[in-house]
Protein backbone atom coordinates (compact mmCIF):
# COMPACT_ATOMS: atom_id res chain seq x y z
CA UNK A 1 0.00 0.00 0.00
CA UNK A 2 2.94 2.43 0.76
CA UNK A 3 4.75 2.06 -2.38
CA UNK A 4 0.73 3.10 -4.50
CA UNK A 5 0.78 5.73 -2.02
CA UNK A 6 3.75 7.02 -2.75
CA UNK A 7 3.49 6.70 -6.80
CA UNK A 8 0.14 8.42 -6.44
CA UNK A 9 1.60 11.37 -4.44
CA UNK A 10 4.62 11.67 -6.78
CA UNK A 11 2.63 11.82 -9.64
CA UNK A 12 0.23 15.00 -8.13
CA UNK A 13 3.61 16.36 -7.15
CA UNK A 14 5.18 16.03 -10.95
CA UNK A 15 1.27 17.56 -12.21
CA UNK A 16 1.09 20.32 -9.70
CA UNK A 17 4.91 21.18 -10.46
CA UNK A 18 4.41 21.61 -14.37
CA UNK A 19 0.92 23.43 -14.09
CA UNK A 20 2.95 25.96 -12.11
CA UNK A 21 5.72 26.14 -14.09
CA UNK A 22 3.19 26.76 -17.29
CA UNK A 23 1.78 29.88 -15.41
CA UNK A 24 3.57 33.05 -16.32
CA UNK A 25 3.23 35.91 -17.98
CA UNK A 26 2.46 35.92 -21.72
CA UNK A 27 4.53 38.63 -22.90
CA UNK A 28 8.17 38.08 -21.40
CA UNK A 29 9.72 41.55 -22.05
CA UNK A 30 13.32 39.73 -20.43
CA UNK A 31 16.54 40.35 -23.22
CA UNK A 32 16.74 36.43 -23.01
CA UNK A 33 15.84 32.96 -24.40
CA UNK A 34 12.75 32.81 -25.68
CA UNK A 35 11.79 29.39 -24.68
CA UNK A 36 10.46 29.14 -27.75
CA UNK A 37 11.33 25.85 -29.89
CA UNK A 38 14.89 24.97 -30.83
CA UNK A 39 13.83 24.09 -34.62
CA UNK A 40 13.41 27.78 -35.08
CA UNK A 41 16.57 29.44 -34.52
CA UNK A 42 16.89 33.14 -33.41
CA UNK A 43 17.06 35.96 -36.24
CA UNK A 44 20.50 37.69 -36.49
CA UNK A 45 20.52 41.75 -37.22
CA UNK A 46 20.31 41.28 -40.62
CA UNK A 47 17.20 39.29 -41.02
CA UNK A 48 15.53 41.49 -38.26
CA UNK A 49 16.63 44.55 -40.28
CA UNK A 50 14.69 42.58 -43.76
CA UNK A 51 11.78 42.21 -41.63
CA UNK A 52 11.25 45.90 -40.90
CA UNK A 53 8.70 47.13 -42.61
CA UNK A 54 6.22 43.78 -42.72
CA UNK A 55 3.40 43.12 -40.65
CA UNK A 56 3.09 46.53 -39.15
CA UNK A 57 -0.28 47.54 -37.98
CA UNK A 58 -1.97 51.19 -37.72
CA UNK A 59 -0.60 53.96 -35.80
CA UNK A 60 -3.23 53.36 -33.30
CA UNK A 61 -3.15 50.03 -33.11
CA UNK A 62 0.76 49.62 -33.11
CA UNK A 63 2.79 46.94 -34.71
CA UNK A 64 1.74 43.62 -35.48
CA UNK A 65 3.45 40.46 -36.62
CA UNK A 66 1.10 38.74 -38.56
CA UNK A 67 3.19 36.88 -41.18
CA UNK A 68 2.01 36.72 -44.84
CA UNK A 69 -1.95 38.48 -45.52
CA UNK A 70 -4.30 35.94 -45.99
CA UNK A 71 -4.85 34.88 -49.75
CA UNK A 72 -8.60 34.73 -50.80
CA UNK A 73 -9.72 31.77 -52.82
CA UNK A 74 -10.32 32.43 -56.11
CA UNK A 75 -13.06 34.47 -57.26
CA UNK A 76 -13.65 35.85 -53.59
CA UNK A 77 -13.13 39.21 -52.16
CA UNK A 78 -13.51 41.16 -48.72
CA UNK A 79 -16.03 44.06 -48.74
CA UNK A 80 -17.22 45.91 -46.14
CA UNK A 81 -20.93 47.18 -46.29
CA UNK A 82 -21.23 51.10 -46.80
CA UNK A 83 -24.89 51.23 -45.68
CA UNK A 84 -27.70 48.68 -44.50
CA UNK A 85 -28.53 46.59 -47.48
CA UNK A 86 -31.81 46.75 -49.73
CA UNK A 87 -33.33 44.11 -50.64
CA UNK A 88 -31.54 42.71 -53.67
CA UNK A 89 -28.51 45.41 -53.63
CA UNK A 90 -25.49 46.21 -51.61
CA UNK A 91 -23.52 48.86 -51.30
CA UNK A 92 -19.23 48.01 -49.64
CA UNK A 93 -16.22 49.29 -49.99
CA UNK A 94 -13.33 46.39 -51.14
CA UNK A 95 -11.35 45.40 -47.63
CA UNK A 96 -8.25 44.97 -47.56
CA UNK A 97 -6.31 43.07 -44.51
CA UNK A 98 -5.09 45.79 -41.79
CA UNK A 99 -2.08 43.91 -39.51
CA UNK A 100 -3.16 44.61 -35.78
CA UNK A 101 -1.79 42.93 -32.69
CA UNK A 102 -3.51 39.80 -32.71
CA UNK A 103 -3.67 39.00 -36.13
CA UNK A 104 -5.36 40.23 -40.05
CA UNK A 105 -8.57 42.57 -39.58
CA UNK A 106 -10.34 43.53 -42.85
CA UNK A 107 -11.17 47.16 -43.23
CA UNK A 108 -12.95 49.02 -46.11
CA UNK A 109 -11.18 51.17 -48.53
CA UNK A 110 -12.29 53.57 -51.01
CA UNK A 111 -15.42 54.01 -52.72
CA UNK A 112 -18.51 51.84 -52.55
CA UNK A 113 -19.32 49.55 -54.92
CA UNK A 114 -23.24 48.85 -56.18
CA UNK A 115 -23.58 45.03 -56.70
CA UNK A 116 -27.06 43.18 -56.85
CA UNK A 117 -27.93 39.72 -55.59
CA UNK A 118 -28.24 36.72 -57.87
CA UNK A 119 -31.64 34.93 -57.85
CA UNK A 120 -30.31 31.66 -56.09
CA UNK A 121 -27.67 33.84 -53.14
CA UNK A 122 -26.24 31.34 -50.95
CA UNK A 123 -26.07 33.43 -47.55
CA UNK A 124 -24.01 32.80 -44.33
CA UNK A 125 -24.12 34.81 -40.52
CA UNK A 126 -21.26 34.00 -38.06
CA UNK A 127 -22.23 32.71 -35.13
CA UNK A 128 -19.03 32.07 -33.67
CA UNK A 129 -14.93 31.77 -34.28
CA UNK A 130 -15.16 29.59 -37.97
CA UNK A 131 -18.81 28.47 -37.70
CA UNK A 132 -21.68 29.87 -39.59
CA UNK A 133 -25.14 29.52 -39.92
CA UNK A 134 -27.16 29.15 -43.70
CA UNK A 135 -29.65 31.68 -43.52
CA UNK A 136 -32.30 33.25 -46.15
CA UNK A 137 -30.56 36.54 -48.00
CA UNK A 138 -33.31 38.73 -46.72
CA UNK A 139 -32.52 37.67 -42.96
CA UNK A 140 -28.28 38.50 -43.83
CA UNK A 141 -29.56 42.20 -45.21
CA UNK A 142 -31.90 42.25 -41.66
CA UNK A 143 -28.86 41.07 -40.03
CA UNK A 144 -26.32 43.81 -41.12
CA UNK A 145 -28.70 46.58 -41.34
CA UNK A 146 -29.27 46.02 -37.80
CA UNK A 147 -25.66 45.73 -36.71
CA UNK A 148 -25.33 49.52 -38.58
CA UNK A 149 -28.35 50.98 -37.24
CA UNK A 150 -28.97 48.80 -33.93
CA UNK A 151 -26.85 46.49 -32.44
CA UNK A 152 -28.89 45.93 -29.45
CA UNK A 153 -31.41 44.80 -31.93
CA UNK A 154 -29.45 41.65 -32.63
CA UNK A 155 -29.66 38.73 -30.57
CA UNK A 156 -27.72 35.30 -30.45
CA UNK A 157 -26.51 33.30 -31.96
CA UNK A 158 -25.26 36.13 -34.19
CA UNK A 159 -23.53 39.43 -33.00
CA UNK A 160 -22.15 42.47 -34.74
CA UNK A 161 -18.28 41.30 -35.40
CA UNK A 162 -16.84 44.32 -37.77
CA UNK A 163 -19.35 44.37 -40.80
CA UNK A 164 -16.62 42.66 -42.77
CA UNK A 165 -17.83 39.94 -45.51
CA UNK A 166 -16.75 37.63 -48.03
CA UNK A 167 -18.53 37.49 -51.13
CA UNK A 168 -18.49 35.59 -54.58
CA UNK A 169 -19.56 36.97 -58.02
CA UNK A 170 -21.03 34.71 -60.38
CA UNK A 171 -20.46 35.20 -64.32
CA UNK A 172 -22.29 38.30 -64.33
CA UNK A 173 -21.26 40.37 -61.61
CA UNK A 174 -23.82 39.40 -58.70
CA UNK A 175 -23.06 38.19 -55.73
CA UNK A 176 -24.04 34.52 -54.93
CA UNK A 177 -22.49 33.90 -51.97
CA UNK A 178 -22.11 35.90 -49.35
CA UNK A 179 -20.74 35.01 -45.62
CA UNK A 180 -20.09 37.27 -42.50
CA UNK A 181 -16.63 37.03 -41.27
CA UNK A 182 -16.72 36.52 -37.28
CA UNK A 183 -14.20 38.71 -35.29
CA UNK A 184 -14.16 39.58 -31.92
């Protein structure tokens, strides 16, 4: 019975030990190792000084490092809606990716463009980090006219997450897709 006992309270020991040695903070400012892995080896001057430059973020904001911006699949673009939807039309600005702290964030840019939905629109809300919900068109236009006009007016599963979506034109220039891109 001693020698269970003993296994048993070594092993809380060994589990207690490495959750506190996870805990910590998540930015360590120290001139130091990073911990980070050892198949990644540390930039020298010159590849910091080649780096300057990418993945900055707004002045607000302050610098990012988000990598490479994301590449669309073909035939898709990033728009953000200029003012609540009609039905059948929609007027957004093309987004382009804006590096922040945490990662990409779509903002418009430039003038709106007029585009008109496509008889058979396939149209998608967020209703969370990378899961959506098929909804009718009418209920998307609802949807971001409200998160314009009257967020309150929007209740879960769906929130307001930065008006940003990514639609598809078919052959003629109408949209027939259309999703809402969740961000906090």
């Amino acid at each position: 019975m001693k020698p269970t006992r003993r296994l048993i309270s070594s092993l809380v020991l060994v589990a207690a030990l490495g959750g506190a040695a996870a805990c910590g903070p998540e930015d360590d400012t120290a001139g130091g190792s990073t911990g980070g892995s050892a198949s990644q080896p540390a930039k020298d001057q010159k590849d910091q000084k080649a780096d300057e430059g990418q993945g900055k973020g707004t002045e607000e904001e302050g610098p990012g490092d988000c990598g490479e911006p994301p590449t669309l699949p073909a035939g898709h673009k990033m728009v953000e809606i200029a003012v609540p939807p009609s039905k059948g039309s929609l007027s957004a600005k093309d987004a382009a990716p804006e590096c922040t702290p945490n990662d990409f964030i779509y903002h418009g840019k430039g003038k709106a463009n007029y585009y008109l939905f496509a008889p058979e629109t396939n149209a998608e809300l967020a209703t969370g980090s990378g899961t959506t919900k098929v909804v009718p068109p009418g209920e998307l236009w609802s949807h971001a006219a409200d998160c314009m006009t009257n967020p309150s007016a929007v209740k879960a599963p769906y929130s307001c997450s930065g008006n940003i979506y990514d639609i598809h034109l078919d052959g003629e220039g109408k949209i027939d897709s259309i999703k809402e891109i969740w961000h906090p």
